[in-house]
Protein backbone atom coordinates (compact mmCIF):
# COMPACT_ATOMS: atom_id res chain seq x y z
CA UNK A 1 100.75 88.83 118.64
CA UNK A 2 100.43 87.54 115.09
CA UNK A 3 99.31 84.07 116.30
CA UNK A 4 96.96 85.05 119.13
CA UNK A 5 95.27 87.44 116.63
CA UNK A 6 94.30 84.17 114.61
CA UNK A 7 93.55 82.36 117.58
CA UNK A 8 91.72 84.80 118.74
CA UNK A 9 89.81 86.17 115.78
CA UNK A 10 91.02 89.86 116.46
CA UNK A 11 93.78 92.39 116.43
CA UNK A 12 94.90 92.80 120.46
CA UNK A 13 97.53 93.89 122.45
CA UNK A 14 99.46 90.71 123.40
CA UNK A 15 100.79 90.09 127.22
CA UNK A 16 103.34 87.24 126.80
CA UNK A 17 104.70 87.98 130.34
CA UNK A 18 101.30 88.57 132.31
CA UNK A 19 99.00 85.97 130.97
CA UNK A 20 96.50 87.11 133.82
CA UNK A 21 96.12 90.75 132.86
CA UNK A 22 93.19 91.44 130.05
CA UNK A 23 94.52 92.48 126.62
CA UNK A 24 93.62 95.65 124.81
CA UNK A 25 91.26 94.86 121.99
CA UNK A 26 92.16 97.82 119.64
CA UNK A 27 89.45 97.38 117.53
CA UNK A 28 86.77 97.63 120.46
CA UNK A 29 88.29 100.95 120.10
CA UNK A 30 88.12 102.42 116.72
CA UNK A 31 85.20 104.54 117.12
CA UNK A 32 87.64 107.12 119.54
CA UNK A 33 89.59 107.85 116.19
CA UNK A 34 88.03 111.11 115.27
CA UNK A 35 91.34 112.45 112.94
CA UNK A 36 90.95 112.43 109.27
CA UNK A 37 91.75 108.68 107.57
CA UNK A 38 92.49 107.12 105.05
CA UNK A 39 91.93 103.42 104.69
CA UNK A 40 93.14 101.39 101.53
CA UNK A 41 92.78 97.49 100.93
CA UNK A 42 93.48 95.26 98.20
CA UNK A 43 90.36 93.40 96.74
CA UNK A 44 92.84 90.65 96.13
CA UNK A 45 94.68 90.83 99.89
CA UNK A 46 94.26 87.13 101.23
CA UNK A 47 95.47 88.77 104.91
CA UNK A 48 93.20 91.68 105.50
CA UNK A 49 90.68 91.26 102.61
CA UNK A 50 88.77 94.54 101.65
CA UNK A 51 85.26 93.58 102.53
CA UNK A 52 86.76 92.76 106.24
CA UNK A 53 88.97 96.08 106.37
CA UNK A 54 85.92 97.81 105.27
CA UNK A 55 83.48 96.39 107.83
CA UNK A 56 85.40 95.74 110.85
CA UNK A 57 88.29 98.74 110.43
CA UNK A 58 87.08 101.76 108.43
CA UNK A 59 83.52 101.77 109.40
CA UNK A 60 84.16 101.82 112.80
CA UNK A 61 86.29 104.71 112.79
CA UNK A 62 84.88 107.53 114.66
CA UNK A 63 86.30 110.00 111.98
CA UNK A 64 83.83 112.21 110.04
CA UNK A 65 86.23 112.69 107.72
CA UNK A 66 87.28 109.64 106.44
CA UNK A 67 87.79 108.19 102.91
CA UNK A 68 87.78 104.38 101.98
CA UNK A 69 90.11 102.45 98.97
CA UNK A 70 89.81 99.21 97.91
CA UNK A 71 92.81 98.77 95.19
CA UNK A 72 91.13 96.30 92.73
CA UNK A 73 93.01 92.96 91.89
CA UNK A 74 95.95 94.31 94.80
CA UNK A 75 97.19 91.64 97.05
CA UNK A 76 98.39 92.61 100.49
CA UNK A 77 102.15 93.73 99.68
CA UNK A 78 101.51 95.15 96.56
CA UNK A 79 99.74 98.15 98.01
CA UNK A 80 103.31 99.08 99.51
CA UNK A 81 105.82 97.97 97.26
CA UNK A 82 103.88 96.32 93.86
CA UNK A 83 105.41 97.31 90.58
CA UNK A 84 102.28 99.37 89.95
CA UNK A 85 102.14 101.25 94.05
CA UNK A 86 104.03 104.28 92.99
CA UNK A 87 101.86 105.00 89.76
CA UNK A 88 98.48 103.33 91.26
CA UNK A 89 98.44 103.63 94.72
CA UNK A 90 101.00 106.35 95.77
CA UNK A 91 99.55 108.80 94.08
CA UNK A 92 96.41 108.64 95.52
CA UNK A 93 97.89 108.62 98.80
CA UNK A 94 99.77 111.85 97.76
CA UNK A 95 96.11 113.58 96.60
CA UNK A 96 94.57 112.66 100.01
CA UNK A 97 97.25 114.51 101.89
CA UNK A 98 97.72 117.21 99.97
CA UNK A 99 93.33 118.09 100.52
CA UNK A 100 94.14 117.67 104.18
CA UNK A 101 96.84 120.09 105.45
């Protein structure tokens, strides 16, 4: 799924034993997500850079209620499991959940 993303210049549902039947482009989509989100992406991600999670993720959401991070100088892992996530990033996570219960 990985490699036909590339190939393919999008995120899609993969068929590796129907070649003939159309894949689901997820991203065509994002504008029936209408839950509360919360996006976060590292300015220094080489994978998903911010500007492109930003443009082609988070502003397509359908979601009135939804709140955009970009982590400045994070790299994709480091969001999850840097040595600075649980001081940096978690607890931002933690604030956004706790204002929507």
């Amino acid at each position: 799924q990985f490699c036909d993303a590339v190939r393919n210049k999008t995120f899609r549902e993969f068929h590796v034993e129907d070649a003939a039947r159309k894949p689901y482009v997820y991203a065509d989509h994002y504008d029936r997500i209408t839950l509360p989100a919360l996006v976060l992406a590292g300015t220094k991600d080489l994978l998903a850079c911010d500007d492109t999670v930003r443009q082609y993720g988070y502003l397509k959401l359908g979601s009135r209620d939804k709140t955009y991070i970009a982590m400045r100088n994070y790299g994709h892992g480091d969001i999850l499991i840097g040595e600075k996530a649980v001081t940096q990033v978690y607890p931002k996570i933690l604030n956004w959940l706790k204002a929507h219960r």
